[in-house]
Protein backbone atom coordinates (compact mmCIF):
# COMPACT_ATOMS: atom_id res chain seq x y z
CA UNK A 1 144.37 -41.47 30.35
CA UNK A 2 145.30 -38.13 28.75
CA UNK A 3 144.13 -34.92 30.23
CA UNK A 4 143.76 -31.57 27.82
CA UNK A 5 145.79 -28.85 28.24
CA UNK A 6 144.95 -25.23 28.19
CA UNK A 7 148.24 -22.97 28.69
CA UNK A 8 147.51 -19.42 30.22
CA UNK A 9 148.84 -16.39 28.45
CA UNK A 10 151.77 -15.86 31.22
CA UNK A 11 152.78 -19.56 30.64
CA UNK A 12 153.61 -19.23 26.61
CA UNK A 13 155.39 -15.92 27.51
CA UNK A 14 157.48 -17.44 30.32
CA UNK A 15 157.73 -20.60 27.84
CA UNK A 16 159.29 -18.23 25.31
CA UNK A 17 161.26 -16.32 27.61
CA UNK A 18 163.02 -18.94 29.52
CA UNK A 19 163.87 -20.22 25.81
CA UNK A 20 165.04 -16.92 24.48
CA UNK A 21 167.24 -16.74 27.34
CA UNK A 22 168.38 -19.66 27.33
CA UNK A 23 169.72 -19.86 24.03
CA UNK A 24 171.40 -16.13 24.60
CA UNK A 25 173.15 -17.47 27.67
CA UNK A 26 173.97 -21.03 26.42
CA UNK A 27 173.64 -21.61 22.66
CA UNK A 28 172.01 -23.97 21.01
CA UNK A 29 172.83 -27.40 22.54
CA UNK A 30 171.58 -26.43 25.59
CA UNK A 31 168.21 -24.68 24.22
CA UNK A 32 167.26 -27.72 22.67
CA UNK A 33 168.37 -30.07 25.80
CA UNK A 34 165.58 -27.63 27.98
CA UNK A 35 163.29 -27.40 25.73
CA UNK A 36 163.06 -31.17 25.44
CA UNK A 37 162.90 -31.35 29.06
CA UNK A 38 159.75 -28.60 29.67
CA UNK A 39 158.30 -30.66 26.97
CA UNK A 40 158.48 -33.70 28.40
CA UNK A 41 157.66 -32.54 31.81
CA UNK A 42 154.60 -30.75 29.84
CA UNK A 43 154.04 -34.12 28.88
CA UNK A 44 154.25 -36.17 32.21
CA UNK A 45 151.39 -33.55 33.86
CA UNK A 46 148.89 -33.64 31.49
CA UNK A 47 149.31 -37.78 31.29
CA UNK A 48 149.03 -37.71 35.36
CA UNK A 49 147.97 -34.17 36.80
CA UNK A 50 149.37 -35.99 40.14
CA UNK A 51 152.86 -36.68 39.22
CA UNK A 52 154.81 -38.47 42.18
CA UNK A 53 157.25 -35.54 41.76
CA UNK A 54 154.76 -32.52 41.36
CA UNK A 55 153.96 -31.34 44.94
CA UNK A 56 150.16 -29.41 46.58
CA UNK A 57 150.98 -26.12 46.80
CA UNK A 58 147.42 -25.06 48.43
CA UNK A 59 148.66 -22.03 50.08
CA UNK A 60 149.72 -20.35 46.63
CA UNK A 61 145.90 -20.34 45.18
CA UNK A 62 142.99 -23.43 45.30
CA UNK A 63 144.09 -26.63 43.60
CA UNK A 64 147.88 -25.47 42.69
CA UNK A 65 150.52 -28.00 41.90
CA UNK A 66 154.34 -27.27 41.13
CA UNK A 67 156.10 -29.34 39.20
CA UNK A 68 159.79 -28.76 39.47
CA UNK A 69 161.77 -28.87 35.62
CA UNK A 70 165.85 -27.81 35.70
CA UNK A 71 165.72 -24.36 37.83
CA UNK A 72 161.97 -23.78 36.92
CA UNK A 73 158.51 -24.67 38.23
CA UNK A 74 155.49 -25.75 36.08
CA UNK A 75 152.65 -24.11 38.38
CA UNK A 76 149.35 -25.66 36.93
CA UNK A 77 145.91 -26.71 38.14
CA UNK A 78 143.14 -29.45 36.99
CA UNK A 79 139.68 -28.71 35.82
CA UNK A 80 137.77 -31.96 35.08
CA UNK A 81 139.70 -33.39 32.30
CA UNK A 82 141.60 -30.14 31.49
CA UNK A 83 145.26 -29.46 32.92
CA UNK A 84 145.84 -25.45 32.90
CA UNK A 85 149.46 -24.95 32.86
CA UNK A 86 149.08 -21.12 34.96
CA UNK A 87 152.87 -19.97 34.98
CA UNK A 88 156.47 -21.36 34.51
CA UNK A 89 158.42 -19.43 37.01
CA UNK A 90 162.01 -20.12 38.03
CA UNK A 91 162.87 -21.57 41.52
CA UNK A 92 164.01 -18.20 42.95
CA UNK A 93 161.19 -16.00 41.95
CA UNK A 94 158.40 -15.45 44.74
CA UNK A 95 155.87 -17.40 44.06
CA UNK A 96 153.06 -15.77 45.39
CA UNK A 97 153.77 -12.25 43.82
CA UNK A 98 153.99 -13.71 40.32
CA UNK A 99 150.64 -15.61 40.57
CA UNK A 100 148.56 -12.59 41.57
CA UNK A 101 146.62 -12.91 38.56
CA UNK A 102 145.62 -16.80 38.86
């Protein structure tokens, strides 16, 4: 069964970002070979909010899973039937500082 999905604000800016820079850095093979991937792995959460590979992150705010995708995290939550994608932040950026507003 399909969840919904609501995508915060800060997650279609990060979306774009990560794509902008990707394309910048590493044309556009690679911008469409990530893209594809955070799609699919957009995909695979809001089919199964519980993922095998998406891990509790509790301690980073009530309900939060990550989800890791290339070098990036999806960080997203379940209300009822509704997966809210919160943030896509990459591995090395601190968590908790960039999820102050969740």
């Amino acid at each position: 069964m399909s969840h919904s999905l609501k995508v915060t604000r800060l997650a279609s800016e990060d979306y774009e970002n990560i794509l902008d820079y990707t394309i910048e850095r590493w044309g556009l093979g690679q911008y469409r070979k990530y893209r594809s991937m955070l799609r699919d792995a957009i995909d695979s959460i809001t089919e199964n909010p519980q993922h095998l590979i998406s891990k509790t992150r509790e301690d980073l705010f009530d309900g939060a899973r990550l989800y890791p995708i290339g070098r990036h995290y999806l960080v997203y939550y379940t209300s009822g039937e509704i997966v809210i994608l919160a943030r896509i932040l990459h591995q090395q950026m601190d968590l908790v500082s960039n999820l102050d507003e969740i």
